[in-house]
Protein backbone atom coordinates (compact mmCIF):
# COMPACT_ATOMS: atom_id res chain seq x y z
CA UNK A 1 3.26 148.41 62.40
CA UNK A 2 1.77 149.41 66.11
CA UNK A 3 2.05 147.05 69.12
CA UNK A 4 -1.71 147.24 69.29
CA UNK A 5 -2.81 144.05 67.08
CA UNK A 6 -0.58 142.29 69.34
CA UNK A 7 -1.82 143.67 72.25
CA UNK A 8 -5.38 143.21 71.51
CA UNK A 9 -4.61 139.47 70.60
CA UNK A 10 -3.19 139.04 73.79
CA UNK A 11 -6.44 140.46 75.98
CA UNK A 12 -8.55 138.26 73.95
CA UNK A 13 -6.46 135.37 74.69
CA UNK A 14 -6.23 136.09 78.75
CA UNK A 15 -3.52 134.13 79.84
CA UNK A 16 -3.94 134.69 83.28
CA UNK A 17 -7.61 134.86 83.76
CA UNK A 18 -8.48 136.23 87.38
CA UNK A 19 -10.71 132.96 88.31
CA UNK A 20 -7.81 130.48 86.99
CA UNK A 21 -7.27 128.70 90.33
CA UNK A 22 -3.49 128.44 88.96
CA UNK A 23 -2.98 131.67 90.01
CA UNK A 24 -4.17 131.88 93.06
CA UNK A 25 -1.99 133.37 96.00
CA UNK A 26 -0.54 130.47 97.55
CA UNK A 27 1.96 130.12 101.18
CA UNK A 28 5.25 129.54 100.49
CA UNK A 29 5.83 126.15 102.48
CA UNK A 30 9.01 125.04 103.79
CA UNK A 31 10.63 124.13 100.59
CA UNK A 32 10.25 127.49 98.70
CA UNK A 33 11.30 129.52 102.18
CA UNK A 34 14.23 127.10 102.49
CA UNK A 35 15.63 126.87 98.81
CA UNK A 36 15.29 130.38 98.81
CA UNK A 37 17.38 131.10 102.01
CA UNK A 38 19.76 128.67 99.69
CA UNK A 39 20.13 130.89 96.81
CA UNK A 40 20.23 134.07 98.41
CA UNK A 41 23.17 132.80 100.41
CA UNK A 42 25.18 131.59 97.73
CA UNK A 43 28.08 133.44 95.77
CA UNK A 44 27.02 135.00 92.75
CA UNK A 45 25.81 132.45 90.22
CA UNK A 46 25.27 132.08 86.28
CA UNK A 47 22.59 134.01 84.78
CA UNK A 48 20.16 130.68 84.80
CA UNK A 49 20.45 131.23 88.55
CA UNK A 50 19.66 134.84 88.24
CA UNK A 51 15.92 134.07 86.13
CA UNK A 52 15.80 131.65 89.04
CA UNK A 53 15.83 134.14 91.21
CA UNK A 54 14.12 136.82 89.85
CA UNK A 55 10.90 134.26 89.48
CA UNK A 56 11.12 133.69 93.17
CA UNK A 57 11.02 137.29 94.02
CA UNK A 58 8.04 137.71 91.55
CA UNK A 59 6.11 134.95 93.54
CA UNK A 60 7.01 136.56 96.49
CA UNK A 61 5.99 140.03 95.61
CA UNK A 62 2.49 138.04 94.69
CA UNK A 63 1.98 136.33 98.06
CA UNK A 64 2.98 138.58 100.62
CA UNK A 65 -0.02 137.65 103.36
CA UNK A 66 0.32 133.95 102.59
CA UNK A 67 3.47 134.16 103.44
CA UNK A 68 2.49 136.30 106.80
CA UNK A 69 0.62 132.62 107.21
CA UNK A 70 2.97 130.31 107.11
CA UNK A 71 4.79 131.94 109.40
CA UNK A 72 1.86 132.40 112.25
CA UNK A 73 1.05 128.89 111.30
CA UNK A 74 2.17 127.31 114.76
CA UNK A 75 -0.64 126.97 117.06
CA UNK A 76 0.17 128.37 120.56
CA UNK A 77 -1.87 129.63 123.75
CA UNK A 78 -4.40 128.06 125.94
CA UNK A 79 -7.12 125.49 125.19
CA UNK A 80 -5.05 124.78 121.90
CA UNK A 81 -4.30 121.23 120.55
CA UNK A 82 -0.39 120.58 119.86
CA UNK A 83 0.47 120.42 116.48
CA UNK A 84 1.13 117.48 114.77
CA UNK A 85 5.26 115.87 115.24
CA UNK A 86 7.10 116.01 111.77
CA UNK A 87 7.22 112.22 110.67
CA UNK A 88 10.20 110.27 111.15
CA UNK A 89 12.04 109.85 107.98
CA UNK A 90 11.46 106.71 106.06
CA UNK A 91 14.64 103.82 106.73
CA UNK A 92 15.26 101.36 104.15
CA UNK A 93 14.99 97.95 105.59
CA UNK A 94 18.50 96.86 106.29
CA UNK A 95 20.11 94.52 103.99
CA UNK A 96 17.32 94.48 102.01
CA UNK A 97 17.60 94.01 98.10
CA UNK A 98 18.48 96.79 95.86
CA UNK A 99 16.69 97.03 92.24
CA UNK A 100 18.59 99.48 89.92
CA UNK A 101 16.37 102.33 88.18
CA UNK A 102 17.27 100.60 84.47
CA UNK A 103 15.36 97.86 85.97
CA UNK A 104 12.10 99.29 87.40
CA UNK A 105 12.09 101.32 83.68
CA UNK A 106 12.33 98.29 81.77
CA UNK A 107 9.19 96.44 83.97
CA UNK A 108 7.39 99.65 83.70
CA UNK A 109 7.84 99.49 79.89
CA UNK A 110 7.01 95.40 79.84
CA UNK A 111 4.12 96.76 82.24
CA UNK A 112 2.99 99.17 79.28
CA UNK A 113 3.13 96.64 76.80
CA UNK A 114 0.92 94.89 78.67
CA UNK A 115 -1.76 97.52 78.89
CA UNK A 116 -4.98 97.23 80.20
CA UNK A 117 -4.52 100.28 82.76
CA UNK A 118 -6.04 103.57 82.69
CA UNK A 119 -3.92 106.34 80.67
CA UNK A 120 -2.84 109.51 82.24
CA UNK A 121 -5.44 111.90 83.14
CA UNK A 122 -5.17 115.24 84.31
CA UNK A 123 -5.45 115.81 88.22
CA UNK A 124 -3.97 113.49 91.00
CA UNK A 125 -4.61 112.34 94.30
CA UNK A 126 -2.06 112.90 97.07
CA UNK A 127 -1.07 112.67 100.54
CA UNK A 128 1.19 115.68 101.62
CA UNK A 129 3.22 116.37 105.03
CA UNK A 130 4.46 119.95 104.69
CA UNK A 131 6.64 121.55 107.40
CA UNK A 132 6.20 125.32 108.49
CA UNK A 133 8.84 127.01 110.64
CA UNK A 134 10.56 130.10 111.53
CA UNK A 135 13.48 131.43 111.26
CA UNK A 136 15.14 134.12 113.66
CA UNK A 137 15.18 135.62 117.20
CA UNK A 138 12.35 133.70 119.35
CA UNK A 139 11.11 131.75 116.48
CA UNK A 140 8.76 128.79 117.69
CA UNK A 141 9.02 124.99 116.55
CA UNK A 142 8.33 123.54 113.54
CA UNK A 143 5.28 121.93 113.17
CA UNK A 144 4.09 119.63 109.98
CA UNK A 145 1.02 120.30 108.13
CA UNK A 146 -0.68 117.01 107.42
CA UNK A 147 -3.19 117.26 104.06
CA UNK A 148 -4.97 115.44 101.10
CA UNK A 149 -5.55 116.78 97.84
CA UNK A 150 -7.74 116.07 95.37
CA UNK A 151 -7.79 117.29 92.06
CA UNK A 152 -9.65 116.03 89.12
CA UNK A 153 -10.13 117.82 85.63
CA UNK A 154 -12.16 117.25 82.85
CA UNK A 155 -11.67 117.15 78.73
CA UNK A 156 -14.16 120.45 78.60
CA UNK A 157 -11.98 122.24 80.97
CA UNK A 158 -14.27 121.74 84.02
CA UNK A 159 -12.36 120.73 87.79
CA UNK A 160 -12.76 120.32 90.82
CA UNK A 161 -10.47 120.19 93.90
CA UNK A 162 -10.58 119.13 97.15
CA UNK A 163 -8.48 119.65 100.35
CA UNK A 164 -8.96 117.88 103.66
CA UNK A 165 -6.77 118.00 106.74
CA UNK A 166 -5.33 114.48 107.67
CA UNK A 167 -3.33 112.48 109.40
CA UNK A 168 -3.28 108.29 108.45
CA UNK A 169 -0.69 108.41 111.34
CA UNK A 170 -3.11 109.42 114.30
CA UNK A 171 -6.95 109.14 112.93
CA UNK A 172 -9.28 111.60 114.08
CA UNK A 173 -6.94 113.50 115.65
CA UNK A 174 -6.77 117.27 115.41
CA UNK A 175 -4.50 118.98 112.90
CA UNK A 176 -3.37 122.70 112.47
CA UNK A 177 -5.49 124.79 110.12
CA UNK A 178 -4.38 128.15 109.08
CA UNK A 179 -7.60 128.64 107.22
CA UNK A 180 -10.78 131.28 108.30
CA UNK A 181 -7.84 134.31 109.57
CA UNK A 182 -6.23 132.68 112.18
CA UNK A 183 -4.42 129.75 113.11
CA UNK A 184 -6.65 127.06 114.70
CA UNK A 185 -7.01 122.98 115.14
CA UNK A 186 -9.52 121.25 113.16
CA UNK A 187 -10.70 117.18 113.19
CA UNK A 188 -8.57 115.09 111.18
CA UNK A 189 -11.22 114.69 108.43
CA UNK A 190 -12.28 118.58 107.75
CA UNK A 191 -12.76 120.25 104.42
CA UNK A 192 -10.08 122.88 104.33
CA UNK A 193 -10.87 123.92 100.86
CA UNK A 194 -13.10 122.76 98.33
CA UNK A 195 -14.09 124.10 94.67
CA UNK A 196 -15.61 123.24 91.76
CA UNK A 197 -14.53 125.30 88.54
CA UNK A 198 -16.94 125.65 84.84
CA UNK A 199 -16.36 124.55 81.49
CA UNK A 200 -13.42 126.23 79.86
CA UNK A 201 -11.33 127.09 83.01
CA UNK A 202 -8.15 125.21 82.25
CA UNK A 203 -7.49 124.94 78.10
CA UNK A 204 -7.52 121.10 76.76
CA UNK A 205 -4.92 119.34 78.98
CA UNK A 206 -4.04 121.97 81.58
CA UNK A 207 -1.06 124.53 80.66
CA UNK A 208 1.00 122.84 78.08
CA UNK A 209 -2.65 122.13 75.33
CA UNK A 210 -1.06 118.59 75.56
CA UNK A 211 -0.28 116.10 78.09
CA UNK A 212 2.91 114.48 78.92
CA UNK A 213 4.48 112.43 76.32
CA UNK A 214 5.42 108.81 76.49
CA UNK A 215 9.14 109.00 75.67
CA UNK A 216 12.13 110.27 77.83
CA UNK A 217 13.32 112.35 75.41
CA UNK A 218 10.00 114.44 74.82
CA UNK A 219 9.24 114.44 78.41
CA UNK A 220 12.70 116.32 78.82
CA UNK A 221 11.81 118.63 76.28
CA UNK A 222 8.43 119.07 77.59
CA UNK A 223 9.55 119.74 81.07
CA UNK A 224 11.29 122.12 79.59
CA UNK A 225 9.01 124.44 78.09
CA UNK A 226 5.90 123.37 80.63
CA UNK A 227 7.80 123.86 83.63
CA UNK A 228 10.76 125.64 82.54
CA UNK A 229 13.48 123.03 83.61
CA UNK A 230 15.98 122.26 82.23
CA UNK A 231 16.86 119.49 84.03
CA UNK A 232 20.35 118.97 83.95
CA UNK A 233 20.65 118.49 87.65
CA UNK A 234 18.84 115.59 89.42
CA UNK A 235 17.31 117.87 92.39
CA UNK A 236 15.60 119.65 89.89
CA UNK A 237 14.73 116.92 87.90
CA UNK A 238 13.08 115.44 91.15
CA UNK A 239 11.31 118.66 92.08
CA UNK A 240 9.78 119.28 89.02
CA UNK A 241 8.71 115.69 88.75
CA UNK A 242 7.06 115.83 91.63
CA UNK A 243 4.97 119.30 90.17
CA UNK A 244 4.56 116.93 87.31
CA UNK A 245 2.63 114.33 89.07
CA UNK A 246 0.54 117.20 91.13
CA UNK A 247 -0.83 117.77 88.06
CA UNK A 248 -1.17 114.77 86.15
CA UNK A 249 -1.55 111.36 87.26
CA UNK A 250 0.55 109.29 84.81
CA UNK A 251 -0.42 106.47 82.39
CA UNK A 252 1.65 103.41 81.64
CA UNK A 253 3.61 104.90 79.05
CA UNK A 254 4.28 108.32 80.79
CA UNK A 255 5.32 106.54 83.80
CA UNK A 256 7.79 104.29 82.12
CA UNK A 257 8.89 107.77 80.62
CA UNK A 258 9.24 109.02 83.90
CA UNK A 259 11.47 105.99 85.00
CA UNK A 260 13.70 106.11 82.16
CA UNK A 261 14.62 110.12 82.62
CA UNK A 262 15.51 109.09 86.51
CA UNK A 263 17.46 106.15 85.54
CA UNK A 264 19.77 108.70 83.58
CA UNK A 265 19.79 111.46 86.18
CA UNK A 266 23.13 111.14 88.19
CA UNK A 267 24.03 110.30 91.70
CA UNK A 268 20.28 109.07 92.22
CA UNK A 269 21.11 105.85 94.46
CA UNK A 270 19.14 102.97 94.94
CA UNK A 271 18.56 102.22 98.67
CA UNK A 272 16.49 99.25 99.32
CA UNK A 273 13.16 98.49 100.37
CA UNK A 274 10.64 100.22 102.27
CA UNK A 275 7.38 100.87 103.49
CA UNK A 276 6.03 104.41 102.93
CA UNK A 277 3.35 106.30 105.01
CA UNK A 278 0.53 104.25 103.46
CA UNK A 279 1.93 100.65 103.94
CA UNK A 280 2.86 100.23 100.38
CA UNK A 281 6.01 98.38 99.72
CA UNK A 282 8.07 100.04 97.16
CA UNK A 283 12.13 100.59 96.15
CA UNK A 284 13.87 103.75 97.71
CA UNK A 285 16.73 105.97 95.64
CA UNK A 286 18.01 108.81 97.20
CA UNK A 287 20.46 111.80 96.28
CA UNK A 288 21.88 114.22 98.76
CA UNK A 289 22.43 118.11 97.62
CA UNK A 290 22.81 121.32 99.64
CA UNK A 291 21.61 120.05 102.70
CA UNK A 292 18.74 117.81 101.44
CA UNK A 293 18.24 114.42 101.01
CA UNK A 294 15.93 113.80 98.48
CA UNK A 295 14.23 110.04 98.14
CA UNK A 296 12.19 109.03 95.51
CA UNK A 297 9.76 105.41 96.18
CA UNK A 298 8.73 103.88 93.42
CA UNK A 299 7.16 100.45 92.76
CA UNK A 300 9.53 98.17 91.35
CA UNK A 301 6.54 96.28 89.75
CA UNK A 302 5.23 98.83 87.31
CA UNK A 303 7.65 102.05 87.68
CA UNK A 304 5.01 104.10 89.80
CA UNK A 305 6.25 107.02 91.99
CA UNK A 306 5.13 106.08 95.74
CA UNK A 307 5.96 109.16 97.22
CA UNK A 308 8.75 111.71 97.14
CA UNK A 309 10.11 112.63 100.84
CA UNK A 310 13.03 115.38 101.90
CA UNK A 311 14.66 115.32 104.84
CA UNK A 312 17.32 117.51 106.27
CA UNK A 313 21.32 116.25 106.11
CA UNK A 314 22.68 119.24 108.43
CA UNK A 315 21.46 120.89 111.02
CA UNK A 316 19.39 124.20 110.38
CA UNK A 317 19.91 125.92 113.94
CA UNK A 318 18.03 129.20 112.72
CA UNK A 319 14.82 127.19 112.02
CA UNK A 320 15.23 124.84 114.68
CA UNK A 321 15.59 121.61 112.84
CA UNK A 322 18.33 118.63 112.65
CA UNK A 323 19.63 116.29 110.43
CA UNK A 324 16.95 113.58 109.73
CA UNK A 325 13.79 115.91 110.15
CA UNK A 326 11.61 115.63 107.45
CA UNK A 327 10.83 118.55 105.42
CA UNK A 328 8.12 117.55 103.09
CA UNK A 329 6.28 113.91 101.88
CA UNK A 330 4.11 113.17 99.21
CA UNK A 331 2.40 110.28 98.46
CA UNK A 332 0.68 109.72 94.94
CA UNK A 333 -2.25 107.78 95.16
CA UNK A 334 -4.26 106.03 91.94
């Protein structure tokens, strides 16, 4: 028997169809450039760190002028606007109370029991602070990349997204656009990218032809073979949460899910109150691993994730930044 059946199966079934915006060439922001200086560093590692690396290189190989952007992303010359400050990293109120994970699961599962809320739908609304910066001989300062996103999709496979550059922080001041070929300041407010995509571009439910699951145990297994995670660690738990909820926005039930896989994950802290970046009270847990500190907010009432921030724990001199600058933020909004 030929390869061709097979072959022919697979054209018919395009996987990667050319107008999917999945697959669109996207910059590698400071996370990807950073973790990736990690790995390459490091001492020769198990083969699951190998695939690791290999799929970085791929994505590299497939964005080579967005990455040319993010690294002309600082603004510079005359009649400019400086670029927005990196955000101070979120403190927990001192002696503040602490509410262990098991706890914000189990409300989030009395909170399902409940019900009455909406259930999780595909797309998500978030608030992102994204740092850019250079590395090497006369590299210029970081600068953070203020942005919400939009995304909403529909049972028939119909979407639409939305990007706007913001800053709750400073209204209607300008932010850095890297947008139209060059770098350039735009009004807090402007549509960096906007799109509207037909009937039948995503499959039912987006890439796994089902949505997340309501139990910890199937939401391991289907972060698994969605996102290919395995999980064991809880920085990679945490990052691929976080992809999780770019592309859902969970129910009750998938939520409490969520709440009861990070109540597992080891050396995930809780820290206390505070107040994220959009004045919502919420419970902070934190882990620290190879130079990050990761911190997860949730809201103790109903399990929901706040907002995820990173910030550095040592000093990076080659891309100019210090222990305590924030590296990324995102806040999930309903």
């Amino acid at each position: 028997m030929t390869d061709e059946p097979e072959l022919d199966l697979l054209r018919r079934a395009d996987p990667v169809p050319t107008g999917d915006p999945r697959w669109r060439d996207r910059p590698l922001d400071a996370r990807a450039e950073f973790r990736l200086r990690r790995l390459l560093e490091s001492a020769p590692a198990p083969r699951r760190t190998a695939r690791r690396i290999g799929g970085l290189a791929t994505g590299l190989a497939a964005a080579v002028t967005a990455v040319v952007a993010v690294l002309v992303v600082v603004v510079s010359g005359a009649g400019t606007t400086p670029a927005v400050a990196a955000p101070v990293a979120l403190r927990p109120q001192a002696g503040s109370r602490t509410v262990p994970l098991a706890d914000v699961a189990g409300a989030a599962r009395e909170a399902a029991a409940r019900g009455g809320g909406p259930g999780t739908r595909r797309g998500s609304h978030v608030m992102t602070w994204s740092m850019a910066m250079e590395a090497g001989p006369g590299a210029r300062p970081p600068v953070t990349l203020p942005e919400e996103h939009l995304t909403r999709w529909n049972a028939d496979g119909s979407g639409s997204e939305l990007v706007v550059a913001t800053d709750p922080r400073h209204p209607g001041e300008p932010v850095i656009s890297d947008t139209g070929g060059s770098p350039h300041t735009v009004a807090d407010g402007e549509v960096l990218h906007r799109a509207a995509y037909p009937p039948g571009t995503l499959p039912p439910y987006g890439r796994s032809g089902t949505e997340p699951p309501d139990s910890a145990q199937e939401l391991r297994a289907y972060l698994s073979q969605v996102y290919g995670c395995a999980c064991a660690g809880t920085p990679e738990l945490v990052d691929t949460l976080a992809s999780l909820l770019q592309d859902w926005t969970p129910g009750a039930q998938a939520t409490a899910a969520i709440d009861e896989l990070l109540a597992a994950a080891p050396g995930l802290r809780p820290a206390g109150t505070v107040t994220d970046r959009l004045g919502r009270r919420g419970q902070a847990y934190v882990h620290d691993a190879a130079g990050l500190r990761r911190m997860l907010v949730l809201d103790p009432a109903d399990g929901r994730v706040l907002g995820i921030e990173e910030t550095f724990t040592r000093d990076q001199p080659e891309y100019r930044v210090k222990a305590g600058d924030v590296m990324s933020y995102q806040a999930w909004m309903d």
